[in-house]
Protein backbone atom coordinates (compact mmCIF):
# COMPACT_ATOMS: atom_id res chain seq x y z
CA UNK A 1 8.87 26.63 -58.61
CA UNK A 2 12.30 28.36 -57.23
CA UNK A 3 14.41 25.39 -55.71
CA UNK A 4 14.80 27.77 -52.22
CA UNK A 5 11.25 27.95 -51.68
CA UNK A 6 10.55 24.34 -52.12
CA UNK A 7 9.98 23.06 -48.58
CA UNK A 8 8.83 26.21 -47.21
CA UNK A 9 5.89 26.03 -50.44
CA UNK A 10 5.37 22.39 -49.02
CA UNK A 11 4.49 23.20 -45.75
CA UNK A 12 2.32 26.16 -47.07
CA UNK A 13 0.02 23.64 -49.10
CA UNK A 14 0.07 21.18 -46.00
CA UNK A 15 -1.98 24.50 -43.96
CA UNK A 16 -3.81 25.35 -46.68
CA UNK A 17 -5.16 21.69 -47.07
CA UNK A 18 -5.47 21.05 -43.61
CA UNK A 19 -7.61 24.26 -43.11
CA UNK A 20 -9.98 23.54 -45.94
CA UNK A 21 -10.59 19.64 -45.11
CA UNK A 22 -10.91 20.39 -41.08
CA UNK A 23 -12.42 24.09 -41.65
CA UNK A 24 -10.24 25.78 -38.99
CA UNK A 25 -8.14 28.73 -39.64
CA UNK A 26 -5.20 28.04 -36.67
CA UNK A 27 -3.60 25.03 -37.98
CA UNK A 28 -0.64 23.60 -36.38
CA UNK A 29 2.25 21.61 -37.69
CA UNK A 30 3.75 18.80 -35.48
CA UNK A 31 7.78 19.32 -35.33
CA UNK A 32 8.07 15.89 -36.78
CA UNK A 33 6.60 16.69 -39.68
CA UNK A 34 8.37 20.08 -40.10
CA UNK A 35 11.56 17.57 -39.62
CA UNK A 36 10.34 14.92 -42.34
CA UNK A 37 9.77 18.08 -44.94
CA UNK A 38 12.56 19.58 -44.61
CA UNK A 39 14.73 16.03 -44.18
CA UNK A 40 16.04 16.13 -47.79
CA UNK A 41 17.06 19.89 -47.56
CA UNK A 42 14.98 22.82 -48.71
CA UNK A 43 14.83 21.76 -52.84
CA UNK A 44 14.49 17.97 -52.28
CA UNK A 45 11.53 18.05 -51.15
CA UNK A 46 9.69 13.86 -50.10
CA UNK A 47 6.75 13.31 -52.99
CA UNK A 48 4.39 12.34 -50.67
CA UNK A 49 3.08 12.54 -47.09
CA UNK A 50 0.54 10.68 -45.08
CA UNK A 51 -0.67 12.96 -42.31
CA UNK A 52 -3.14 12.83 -39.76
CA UNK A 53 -5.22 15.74 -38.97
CA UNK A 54 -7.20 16.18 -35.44
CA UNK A 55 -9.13 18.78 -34.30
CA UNK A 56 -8.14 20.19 -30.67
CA UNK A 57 -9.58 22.72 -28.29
CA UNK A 58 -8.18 25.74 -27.72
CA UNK A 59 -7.13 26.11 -24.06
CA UNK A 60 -6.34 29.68 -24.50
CA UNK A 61 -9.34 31.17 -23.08
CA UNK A 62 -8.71 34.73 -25.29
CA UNK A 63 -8.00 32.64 -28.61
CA UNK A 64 -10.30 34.05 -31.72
CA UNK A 65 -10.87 30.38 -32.69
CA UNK A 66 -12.37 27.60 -30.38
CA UNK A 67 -10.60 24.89 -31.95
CA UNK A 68 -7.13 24.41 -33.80
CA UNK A 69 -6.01 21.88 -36.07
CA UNK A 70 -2.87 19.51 -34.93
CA UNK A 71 -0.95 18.14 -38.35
CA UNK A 72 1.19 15.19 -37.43
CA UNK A 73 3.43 13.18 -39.30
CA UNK A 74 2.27 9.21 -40.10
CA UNK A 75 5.39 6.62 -41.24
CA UNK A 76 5.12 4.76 -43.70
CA UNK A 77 7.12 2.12 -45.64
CA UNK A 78 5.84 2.66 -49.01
CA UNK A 79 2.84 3.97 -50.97
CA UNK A 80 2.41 1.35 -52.71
């Protein structure tokens, strides 16, 4: 994969998982987490991720989907 579409790649995969696990098609991406992504620049790009994924009502009343899913960032020392 192309160094400049590293982190941009990363936060593609992050929606794609989080619509498949929480079957919603709006999926939202907590600034954090946008921050933490793209913290090493956009080729260095941190190996791993915990996240936690919740699934929020739309208050929108003319929204297409009832419900959205919120990604947010979760520190954490080490994987290990």
């Amino acid at each position: 994969i192309q160094f400049k579409k590293r982190a941009p790649r990363a936060i593609r995969e992050i929606r794609k998982f989080a619509a498949k696990a929480m079957t919603t098609k709006d999926v939202r991406i907590d600034t954090k987490l946008n921050k933490f992504i793209w913290s090493n620049g956009v080729r260095n790009v941190p190996k791993r991720v915990r996240v936690r994924m919740s699934r929020k009502r739309n208050e929108d009343e003319e929204a297409k989907e009832k419900t959205f899913t919120l990604v947010q960032h979760v520190p954490v020392e080490s994987f290990k």
